[in-house]
Protein backbone atom coordinates (compact mmCIF):
# COMPACT_ATOMS: atom_id res chain seq x y z
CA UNK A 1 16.95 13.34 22.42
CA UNK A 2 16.43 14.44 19.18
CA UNK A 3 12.92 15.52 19.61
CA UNK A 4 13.11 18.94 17.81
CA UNK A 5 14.42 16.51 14.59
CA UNK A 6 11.90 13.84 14.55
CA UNK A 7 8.96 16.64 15.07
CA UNK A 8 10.29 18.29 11.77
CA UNK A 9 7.01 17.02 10.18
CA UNK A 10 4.74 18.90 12.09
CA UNK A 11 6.14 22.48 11.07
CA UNK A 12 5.71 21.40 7.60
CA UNK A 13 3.55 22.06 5.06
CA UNK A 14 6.79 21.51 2.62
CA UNK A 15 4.89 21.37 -1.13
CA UNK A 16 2.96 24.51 -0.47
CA UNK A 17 5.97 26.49 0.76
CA UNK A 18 7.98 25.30 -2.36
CA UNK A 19 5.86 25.78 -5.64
CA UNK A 20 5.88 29.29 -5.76
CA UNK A 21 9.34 29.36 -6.11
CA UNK A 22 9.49 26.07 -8.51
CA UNK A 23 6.25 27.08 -10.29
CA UNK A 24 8.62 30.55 -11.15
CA UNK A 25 11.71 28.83 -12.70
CA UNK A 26 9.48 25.97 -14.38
CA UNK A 27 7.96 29.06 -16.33
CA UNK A 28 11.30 30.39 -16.92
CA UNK A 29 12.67 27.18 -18.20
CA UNK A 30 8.96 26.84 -20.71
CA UNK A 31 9.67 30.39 -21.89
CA UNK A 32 13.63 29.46 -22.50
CA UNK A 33 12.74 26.64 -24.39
CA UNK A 34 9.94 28.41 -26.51
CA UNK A 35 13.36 31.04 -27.46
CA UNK A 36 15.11 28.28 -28.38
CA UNK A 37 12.94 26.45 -30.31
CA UNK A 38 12.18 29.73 -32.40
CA UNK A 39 16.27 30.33 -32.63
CA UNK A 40 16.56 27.18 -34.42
CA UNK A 41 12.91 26.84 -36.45
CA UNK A 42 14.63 30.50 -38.28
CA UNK A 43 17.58 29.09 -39.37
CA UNK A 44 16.11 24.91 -40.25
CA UNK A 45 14.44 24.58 -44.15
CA UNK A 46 10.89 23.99 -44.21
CA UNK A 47 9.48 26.81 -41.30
CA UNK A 48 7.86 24.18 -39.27
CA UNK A 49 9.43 22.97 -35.86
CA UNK A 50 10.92 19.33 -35.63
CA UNK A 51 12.26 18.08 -33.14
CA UNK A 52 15.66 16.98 -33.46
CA UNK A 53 15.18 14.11 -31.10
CA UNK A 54 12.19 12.56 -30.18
CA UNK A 55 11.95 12.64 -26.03
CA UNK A 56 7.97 11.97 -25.84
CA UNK A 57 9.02 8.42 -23.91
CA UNK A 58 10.72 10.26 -21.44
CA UNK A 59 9.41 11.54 -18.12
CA UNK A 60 8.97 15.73 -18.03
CA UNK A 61 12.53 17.56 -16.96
CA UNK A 62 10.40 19.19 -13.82
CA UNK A 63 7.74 17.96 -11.41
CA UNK A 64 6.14 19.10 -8.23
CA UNK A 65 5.77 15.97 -6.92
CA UNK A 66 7.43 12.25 -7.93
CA UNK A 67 5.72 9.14 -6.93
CA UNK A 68 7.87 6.31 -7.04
CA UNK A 69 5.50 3.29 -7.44
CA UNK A 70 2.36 3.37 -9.19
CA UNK A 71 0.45 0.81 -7.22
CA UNK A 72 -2.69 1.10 -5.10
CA UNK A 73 -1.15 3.37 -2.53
CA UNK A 74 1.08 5.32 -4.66
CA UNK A 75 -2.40 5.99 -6.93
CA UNK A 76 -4.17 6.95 -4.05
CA UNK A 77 -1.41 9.50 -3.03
CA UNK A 78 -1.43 11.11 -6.12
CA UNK A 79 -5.45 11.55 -6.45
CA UNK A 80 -5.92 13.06 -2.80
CA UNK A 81 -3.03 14.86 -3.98
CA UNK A 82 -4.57 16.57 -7.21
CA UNK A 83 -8.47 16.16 -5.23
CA UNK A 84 -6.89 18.64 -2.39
CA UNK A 85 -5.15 20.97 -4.45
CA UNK A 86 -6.34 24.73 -3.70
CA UNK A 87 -6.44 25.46 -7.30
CA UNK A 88 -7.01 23.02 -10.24
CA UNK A 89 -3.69 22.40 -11.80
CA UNK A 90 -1.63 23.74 -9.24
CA UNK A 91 -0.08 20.87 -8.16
CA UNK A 92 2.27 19.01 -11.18
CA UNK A 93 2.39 15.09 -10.39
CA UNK A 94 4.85 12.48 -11.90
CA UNK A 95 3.67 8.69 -11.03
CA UNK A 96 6.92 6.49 -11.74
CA UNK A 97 6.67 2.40 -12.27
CA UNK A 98 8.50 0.19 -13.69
CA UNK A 99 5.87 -2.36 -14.33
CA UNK A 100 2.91 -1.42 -16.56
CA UNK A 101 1.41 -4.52 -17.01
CA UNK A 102 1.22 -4.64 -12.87
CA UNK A 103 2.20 -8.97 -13.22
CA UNK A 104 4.07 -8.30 -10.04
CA UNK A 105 1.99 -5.91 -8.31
CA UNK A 106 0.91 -6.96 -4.90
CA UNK A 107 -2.31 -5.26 -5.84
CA UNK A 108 -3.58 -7.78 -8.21
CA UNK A 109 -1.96 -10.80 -6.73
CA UNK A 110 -4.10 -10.46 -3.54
CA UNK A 111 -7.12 -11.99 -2.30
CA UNK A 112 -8.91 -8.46 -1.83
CA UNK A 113 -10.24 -8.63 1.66
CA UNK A 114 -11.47 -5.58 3.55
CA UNK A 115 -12.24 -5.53 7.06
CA UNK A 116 -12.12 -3.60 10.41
CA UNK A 117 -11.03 -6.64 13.03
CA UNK A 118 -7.73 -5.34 13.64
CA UNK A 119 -6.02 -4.99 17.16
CA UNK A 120 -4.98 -0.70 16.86
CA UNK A 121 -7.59 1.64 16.26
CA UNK A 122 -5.58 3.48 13.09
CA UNK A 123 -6.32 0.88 11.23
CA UNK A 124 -9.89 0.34 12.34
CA UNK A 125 -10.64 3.89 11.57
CA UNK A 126 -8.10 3.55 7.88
CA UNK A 127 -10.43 0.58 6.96
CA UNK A 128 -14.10 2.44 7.45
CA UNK A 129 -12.95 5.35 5.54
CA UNK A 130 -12.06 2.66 2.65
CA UNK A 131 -14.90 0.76 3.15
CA UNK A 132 -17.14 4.03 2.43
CA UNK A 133 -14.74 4.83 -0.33
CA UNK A 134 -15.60 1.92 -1.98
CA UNK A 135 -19.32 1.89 -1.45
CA UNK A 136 -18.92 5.45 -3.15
CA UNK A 137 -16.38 4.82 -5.81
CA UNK A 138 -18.09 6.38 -8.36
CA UNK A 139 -18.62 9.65 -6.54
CA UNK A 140 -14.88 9.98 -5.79
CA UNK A 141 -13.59 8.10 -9.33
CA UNK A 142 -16.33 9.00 -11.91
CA UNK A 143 -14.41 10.09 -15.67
CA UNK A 144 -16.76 11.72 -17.82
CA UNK A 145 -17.85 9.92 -21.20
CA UNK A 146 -16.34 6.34 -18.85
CA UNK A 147 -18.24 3.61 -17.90
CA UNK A 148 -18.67 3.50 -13.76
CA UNK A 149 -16.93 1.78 -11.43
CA UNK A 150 -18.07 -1.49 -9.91
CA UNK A 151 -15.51 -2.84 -7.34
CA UNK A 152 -17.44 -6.15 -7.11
CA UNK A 153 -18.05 -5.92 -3.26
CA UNK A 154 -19.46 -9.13 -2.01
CA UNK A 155 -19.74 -7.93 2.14
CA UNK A 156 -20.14 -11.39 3.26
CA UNK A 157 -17.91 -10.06 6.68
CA UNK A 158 -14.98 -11.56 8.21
CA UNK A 159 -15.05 -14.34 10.71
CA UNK A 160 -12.20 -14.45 13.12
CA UNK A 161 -12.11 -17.92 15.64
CA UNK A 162 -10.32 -17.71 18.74
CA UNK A 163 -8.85 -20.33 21.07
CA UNK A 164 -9.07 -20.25 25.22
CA UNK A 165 -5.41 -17.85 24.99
CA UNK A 166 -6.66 -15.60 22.63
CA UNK A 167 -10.41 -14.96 23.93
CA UNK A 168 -9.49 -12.54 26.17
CA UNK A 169 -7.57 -10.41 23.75
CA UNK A 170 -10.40 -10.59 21.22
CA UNK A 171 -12.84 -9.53 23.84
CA UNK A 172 -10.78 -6.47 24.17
CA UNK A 173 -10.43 -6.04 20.65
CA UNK A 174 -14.04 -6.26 19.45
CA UNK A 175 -14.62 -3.26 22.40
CA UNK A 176 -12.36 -0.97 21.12
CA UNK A 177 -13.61 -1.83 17.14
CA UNK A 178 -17.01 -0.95 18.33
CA UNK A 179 -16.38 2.39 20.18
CA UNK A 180 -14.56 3.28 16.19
CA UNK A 181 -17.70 2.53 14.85
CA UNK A 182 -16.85 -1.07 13.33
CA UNK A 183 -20.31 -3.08 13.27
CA UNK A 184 -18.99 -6.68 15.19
CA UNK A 185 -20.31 -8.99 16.91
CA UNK A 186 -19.07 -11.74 19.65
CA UNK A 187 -20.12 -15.53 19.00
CA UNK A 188 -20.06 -18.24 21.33
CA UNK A 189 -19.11 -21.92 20.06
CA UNK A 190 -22.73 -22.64 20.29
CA UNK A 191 -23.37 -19.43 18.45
CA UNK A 192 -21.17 -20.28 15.55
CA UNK A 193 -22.46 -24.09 15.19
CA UNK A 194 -26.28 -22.26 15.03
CA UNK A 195 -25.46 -19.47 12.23
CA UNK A 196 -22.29 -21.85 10.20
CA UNK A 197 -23.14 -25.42 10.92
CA UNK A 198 -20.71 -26.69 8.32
CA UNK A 199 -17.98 -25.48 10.72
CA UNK A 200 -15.81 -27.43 13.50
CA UNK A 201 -15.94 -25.39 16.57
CA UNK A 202 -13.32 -27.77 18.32
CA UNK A 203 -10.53 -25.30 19.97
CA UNK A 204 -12.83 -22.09 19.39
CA UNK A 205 -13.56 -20.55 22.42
CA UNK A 206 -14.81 -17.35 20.85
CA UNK A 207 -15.42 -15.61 17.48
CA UNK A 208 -15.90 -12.25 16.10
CA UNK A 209 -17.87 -11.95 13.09
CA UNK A 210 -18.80 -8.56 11.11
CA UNK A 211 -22.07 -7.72 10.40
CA UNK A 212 -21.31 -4.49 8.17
CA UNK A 213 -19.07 -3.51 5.30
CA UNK A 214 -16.40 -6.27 5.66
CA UNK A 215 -16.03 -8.58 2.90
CA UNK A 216 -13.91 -8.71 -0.87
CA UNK A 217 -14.05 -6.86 -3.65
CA UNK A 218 -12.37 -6.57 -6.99
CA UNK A 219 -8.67 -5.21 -6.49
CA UNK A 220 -8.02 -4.65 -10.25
CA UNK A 221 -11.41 -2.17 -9.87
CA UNK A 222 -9.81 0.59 -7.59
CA UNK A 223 -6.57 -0.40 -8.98
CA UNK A 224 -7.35 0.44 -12.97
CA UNK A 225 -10.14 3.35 -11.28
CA UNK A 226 -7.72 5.09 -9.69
CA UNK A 227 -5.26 5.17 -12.71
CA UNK A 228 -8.02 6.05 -14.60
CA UNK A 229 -9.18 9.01 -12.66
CA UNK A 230 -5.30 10.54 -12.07
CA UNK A 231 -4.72 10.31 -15.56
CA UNK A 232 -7.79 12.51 -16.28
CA UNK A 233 -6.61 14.95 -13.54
CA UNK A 234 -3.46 15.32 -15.42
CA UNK A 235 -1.12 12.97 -13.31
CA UNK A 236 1.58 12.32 -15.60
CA UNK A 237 2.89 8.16 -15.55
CA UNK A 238 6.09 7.28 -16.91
CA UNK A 239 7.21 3.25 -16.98
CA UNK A 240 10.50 3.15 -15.82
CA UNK A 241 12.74 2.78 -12.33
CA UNK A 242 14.18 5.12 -10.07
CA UNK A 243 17.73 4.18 -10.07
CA UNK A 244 19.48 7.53 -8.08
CA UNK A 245 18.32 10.22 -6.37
CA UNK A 246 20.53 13.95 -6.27
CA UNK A 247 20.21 15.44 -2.61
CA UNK A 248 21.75 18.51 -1.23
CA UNK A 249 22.80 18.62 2.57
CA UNK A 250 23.63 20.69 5.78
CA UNK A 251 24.28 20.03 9.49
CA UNK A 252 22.71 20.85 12.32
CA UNK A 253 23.11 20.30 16.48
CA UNK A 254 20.23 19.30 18.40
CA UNK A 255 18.91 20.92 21.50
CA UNK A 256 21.27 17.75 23.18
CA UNK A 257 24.20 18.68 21.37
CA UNK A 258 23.76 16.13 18.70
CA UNK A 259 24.99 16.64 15.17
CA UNK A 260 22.97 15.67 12.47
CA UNK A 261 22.93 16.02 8.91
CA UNK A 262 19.58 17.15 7.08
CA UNK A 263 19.20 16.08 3.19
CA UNK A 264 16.71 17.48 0.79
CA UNK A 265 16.32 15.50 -2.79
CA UNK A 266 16.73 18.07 -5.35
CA UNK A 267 16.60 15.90 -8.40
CA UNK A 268 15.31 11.46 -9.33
CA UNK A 269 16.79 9.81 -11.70
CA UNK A 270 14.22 7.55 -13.76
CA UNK A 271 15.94 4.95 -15.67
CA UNK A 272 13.87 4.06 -19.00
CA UNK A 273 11.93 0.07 -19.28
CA UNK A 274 15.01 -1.83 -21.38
CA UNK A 275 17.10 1.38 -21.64
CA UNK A 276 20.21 2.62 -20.78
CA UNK A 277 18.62 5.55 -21.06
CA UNK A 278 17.66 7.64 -17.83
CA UNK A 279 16.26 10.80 -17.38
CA UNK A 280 16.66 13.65 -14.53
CA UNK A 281 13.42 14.55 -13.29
CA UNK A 282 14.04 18.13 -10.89
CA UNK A 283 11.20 17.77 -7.85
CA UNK A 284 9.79 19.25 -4.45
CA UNK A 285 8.56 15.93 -2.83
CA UNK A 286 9.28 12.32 -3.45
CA UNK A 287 6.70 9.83 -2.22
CA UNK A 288 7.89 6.27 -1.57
CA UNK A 289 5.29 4.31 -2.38
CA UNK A 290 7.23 1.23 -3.94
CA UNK A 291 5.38 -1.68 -1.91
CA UNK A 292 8.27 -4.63 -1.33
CA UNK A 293 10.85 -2.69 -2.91
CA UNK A 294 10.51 0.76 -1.16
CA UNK A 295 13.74 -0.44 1.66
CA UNK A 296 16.05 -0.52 -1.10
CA UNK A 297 14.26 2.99 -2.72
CA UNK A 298 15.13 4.37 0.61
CA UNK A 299 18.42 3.14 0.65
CA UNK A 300 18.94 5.48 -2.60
CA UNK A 301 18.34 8.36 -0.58
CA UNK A 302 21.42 7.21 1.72
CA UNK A 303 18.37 6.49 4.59
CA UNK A 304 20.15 3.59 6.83
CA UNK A 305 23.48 4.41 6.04
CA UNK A 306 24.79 6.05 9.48
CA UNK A 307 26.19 4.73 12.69
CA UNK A 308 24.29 2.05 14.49
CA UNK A 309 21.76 3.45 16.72
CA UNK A 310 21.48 6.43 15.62
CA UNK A 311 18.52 8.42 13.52
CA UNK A 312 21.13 8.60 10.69
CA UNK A 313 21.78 4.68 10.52
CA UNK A 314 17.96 3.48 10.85
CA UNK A 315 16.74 1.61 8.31
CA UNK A 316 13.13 1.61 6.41
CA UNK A 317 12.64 -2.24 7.97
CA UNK A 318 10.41 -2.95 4.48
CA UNK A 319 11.16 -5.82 2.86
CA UNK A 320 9.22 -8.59 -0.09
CA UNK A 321 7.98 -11.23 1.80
CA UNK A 322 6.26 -14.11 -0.88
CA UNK A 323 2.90 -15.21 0.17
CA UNK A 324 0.70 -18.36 -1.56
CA UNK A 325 -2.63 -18.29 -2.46
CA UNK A 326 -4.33 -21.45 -3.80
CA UNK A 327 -7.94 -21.68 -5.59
CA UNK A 328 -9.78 -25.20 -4.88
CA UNK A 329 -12.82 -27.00 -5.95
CA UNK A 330 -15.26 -28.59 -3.30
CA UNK A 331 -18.77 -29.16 -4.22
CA UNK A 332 -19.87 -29.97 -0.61
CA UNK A 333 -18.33 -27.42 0.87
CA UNK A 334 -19.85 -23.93 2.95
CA UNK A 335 -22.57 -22.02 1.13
CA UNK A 336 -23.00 -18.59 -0.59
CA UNK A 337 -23.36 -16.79 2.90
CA UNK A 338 -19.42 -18.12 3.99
CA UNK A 339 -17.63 -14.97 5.07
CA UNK A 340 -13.84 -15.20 5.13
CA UNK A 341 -12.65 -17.37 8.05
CA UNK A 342 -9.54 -17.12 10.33
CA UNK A 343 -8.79 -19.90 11.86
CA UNK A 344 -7.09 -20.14 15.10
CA UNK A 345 -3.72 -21.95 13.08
CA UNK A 346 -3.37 -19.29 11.00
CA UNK A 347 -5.24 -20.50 7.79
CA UNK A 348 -7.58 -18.73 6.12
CA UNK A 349 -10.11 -18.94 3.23
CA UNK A 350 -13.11 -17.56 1.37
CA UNK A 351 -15.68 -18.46 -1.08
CA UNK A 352 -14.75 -17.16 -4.69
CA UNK A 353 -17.16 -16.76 -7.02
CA UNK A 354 -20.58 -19.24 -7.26
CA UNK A 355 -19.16 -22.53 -8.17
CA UNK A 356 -17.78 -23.91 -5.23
CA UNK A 357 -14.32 -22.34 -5.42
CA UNK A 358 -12.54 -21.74 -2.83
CA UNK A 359 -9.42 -19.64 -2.19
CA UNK A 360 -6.98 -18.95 0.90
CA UNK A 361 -3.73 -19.76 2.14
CA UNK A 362 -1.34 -19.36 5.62
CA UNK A 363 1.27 -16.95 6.54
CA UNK A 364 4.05 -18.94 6.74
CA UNK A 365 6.37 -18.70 10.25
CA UNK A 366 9.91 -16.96 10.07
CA UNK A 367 11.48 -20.46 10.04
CA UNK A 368 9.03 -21.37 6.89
CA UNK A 369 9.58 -18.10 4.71
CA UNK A 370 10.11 -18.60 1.18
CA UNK A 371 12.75 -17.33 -1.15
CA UNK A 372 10.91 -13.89 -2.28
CA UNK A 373 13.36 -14.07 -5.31
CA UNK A 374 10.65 -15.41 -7.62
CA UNK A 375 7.08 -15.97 -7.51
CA UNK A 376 7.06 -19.85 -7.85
CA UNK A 377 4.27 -21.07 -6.25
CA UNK A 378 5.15 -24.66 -3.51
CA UNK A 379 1.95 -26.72 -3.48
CA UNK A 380 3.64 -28.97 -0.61
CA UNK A 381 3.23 -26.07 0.91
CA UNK A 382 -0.75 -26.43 0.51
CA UNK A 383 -0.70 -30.28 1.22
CA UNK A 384 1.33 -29.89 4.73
CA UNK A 385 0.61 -26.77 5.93
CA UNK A 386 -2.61 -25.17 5.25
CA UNK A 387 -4.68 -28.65 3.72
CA UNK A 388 -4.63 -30.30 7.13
CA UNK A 389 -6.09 -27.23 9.14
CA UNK A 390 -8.91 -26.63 6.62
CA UNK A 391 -9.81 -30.10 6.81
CA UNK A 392 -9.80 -30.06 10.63
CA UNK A 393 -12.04 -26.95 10.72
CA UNK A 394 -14.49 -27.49 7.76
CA UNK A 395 -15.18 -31.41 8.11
CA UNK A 396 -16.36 -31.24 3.99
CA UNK A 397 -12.87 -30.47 3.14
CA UNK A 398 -11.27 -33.75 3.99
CA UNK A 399 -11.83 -35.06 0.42
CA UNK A 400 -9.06 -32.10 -0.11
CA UNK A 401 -6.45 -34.87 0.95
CA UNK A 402 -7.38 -36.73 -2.13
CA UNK A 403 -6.71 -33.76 -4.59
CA UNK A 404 -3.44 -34.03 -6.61
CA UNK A 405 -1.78 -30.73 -7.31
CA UNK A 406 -3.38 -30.47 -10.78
CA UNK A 407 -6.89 -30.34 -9.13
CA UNK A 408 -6.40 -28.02 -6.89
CA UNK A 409 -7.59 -25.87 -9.81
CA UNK A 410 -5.06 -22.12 -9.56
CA UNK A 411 -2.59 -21.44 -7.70
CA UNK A 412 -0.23 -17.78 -7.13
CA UNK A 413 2.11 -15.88 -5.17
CA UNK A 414 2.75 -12.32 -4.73
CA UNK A 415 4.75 -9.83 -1.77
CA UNK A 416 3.75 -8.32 1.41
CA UNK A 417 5.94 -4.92 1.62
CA UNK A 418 6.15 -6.66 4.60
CA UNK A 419 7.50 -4.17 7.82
CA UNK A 420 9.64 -6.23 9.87
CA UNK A 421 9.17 -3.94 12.89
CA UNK A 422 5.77 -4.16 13.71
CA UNK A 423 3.52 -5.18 10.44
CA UNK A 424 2.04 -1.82 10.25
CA UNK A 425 2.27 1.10 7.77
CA UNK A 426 4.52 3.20 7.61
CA UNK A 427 3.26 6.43 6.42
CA UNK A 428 4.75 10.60 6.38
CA UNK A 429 7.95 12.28 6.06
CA UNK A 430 11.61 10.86 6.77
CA UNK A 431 12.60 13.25 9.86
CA UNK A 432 16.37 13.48 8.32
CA UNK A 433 15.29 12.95 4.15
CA UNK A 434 13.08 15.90 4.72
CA UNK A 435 11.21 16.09 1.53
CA UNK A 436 10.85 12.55 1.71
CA UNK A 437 7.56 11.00 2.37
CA UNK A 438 6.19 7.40 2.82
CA UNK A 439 3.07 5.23 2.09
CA UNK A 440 4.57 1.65 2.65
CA UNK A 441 4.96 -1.63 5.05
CA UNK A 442 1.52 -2.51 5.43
CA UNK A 443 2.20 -5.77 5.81
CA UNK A 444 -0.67 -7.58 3.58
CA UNK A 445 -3.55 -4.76 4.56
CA UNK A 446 -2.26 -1.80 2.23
CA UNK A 447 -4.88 -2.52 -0.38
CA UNK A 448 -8.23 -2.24 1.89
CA UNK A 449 -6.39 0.74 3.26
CA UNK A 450 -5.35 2.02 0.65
CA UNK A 451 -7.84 4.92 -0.22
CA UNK A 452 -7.31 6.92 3.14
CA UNK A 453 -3.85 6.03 3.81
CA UNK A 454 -3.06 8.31 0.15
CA UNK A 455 -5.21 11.13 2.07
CA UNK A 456 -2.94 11.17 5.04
CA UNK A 457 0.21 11.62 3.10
CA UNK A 458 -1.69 14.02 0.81
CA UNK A 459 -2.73 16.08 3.69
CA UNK A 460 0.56 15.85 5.33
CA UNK A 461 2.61 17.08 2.09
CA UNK A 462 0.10 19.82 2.07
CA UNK A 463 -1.02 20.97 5.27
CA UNK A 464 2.17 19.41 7.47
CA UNK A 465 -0.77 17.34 9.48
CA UNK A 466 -2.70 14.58 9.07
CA UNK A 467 -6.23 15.96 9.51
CA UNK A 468 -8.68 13.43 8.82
CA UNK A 469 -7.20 10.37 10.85
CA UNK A 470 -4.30 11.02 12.87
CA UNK A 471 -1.28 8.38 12.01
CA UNK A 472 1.56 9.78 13.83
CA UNK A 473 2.12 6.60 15.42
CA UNK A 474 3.16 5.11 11.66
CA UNK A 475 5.60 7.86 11.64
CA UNK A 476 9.02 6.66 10.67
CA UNK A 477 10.64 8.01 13.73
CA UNK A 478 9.22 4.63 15.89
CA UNK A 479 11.99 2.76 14.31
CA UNK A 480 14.61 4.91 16.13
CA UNK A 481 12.95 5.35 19.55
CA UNK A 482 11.80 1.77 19.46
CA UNK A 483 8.16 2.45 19.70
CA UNK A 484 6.37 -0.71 18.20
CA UNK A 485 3.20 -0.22 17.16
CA UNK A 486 2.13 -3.49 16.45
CA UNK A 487 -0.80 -4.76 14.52
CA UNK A 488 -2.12 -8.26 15.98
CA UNK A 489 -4.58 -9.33 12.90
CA UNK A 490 -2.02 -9.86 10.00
CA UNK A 491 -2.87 -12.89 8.16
């Protein structure tokens, strides 16, 4: 049922069949402009042109391609994008957010972990393409007449602990990372005591532990590189929010006799930062890239809004969830070689920097979520929830119970685009929206992934495929045929 609909994507190779003809009326509109311009500069005092009203804030009237949300992932889209054109220039890109200052933006509120310990192989095989991005960053993000790049790796690993329930599943997992090509490694409680003697192994019956490019780096690095590089590829930015979207539509009957209604965005509507003021921008592709926020973005496009259960009436199942990450001081605690630990409760933490700091945090359950309205930060939080496990685990942070809030030294919160379905990605073209296209709902690992999850959608807008790492499973269709693809290592 529906299957010629939700394949849509794979007959596409939408941008490339559409900027002949847009390239051809953009160059009509420049010359139509240039008449007008001369009309009035002949009959104005003075001879030289001046504008009547100044429009330089506003975002251009045309663009190939609009990318709502100028984050990590909506960066990443828009360099693979310009990296892959087939002719320099070819390819005009408009990078929309309404936050220039990024305060908000998940990217710089996280704790910058990369790994490849995950339970599907996608994301394996997403994370060692970022991983070598990173190791190369100045090879793929290099500016002339800039300084380079350094990202700040520290690849200290991951270190994932297990109880008797979960050893099995582990087991399986560190297999099927190895045959991706993920360098892991199993440890035994008396392995772990041997190699991290500052750690409790009571409940661990196994561990995994990577030995090669897993670790932290500096998010604000690849964040400010990317933006960097784009700009010098001619990416065009523009602060403001999409607030409406103009779509054109027409019906058609499935091979089963079902009617649906296909909608292709003609035009976005950018409202300006502290404006009134919006501006039409005409387009080819829209890429929703808008982290936390991209559900309601979606909703713009009139994607949800259809009967229950059908293709029509399934939602993007994105949504802000608030997570807490707290910065302490321990001078006995683990040494320089700590990697970031999971623990089997959920808690996690990491070294940060070399003065025995400390950051992590907890997930909280569904029961526990916070109000994602604000980014208030609830140190009980800390003190019942993730102090106690920490303490339990590493025996030289039970002086933590002693700490009053002011000493545990920083403390922050910032958003999953968290994917209520199944905690993955979501990532490709709406199968209804059809020039719609999505890099969202990672769930907390959009960042590390971030770097070949914008070459999938670029190839995808492009070529109608993914090429380098096949994600159809994150394709949105899932949510309507109830396919969960779910990712087990979300912390």
């Amino acid at each position: 049922m529906l299957q010629g609909v939700l394949r849509l994507h794979l007959r596409r190779g939408l941008l490339g069949r559409e900027l002949s003809t847009r390239r051809s009326s953009t160059l009509d509109w420049a010359g139509k402009v240039s008449e007008i311009k001369k009309k009035i500069q002949s009959v104005l005092p003075g001879g030289a042109w001046n504008p009547l009203y100044d429009t330089s804030h506003l975002p251009p009237e045309h663009s190939d391609v609009v990318i709502v949300g100028g984050g990590v992932l909506g960066l990443s889209v828009a360099y693979w994008l310009k990296r892959l054109e087939k002719q320099r220039g070819a390819i005009q890109v408009l990078v929309v957010e309404r936050d220039h200052t990024y305060s908000r933006a998940s990217t710089g509120l996280s704790v910058g972990g990369i790994c490849q310990q995950f339970s599907l192989p996608m994301n394996v095989q997403l994370s060692l393409f970022s991983v070598d991005f990173l190791r190369n960053i100045n090879d793929y993000l290099a500016v002339v007449n800039e300084p380079p790049l350094d990202p700040q790796f520290n690849p200290s690993g991951y270190l994932l602990l297990a109880s008797e329930k979960g050893a099995a599943i582990m087991e399986n997992n560190v297999k099927m990372q190895r045959q991706e090509g993920a360098k892991v490694c199993l440890m035994s409680p008396e392995q772990l005591r041997n190699k991290f003697p500052w750690i409790n192994t009571e409940g661990v019956a196994l561990a995994s532990y990577g030995l090669e490019g897993e670790g932290w780096f500096d998010p604000w690095s690849l964040l400010w590189g990317l933006r960097r590089k784009v700009q010098s590829m001619g990416v065009l930015f523009c602060q403001g929010e999409v607030t409406r979207f103009v779509s054109s539509s027409n019906r058609m009957e499935t091979t089963s006799g079902e009617e649906v209604t296909l909608k292709r965005i003609h035009e976005v509507h950018v409202k300006m930062d502290h404006s009134l003021e919006y501006q039409p921008v005409e387009c080819a592709i829209v890429i929703n890239a808008a982290g936390a926020w991209s559900g309601q973005v979606a909703e713009l496009a009139g994607i949800g809004k259809g009967p229950p259960g059908t293709l029509q009436g399934t939602k993007l199942p994105v949504e802000p969830r608030k997570r807490y990450v707290y910065l302490w001081h321990c001078p006995e605690g683990p040494g320089l070689e700590t990697p970031l630990v999971a623990d089997t409760s959920g808690v996690y933490f990491r070294r940060e920097g070399l003065g025995s700091n400390y950051l992590g945090g907890r997930s909280p359950t569904e029961e526990e979520e916070p109000d994602p309205g604000n980014l208030e930060v609830d140190y009980d939080f800390f003190q019942d929830k993730v102090r106690p496990q920490l303490a339990q685990r590493v025996p030289a942070f039970e002086n933590l119970k002693h700490l009053v809030y002011p000493q545990v030294r920083r403390a922050w919160a910032g958003y999953y685009d968290y994917n209520t379905f199944d905690q993955n990605g979501v990532v490709g073209p709406h199968p209804l929206v059809v020039n719609m296209y999505f890099a969202t709902g990672f769930s907390g690992h959009g960042l590390q992934q971030a770097p070949a999850v914008g070459r999938a959608v670029a190839e995808m807008v492009l070529e109608g495929h993914f090429q380098t790492i096949n994600l159809s499973p994150f394709l949105f269709s899932r949510f309507y045929l109830g396919e969960k693809v779910q990712e087990c290592n979300i912390f």
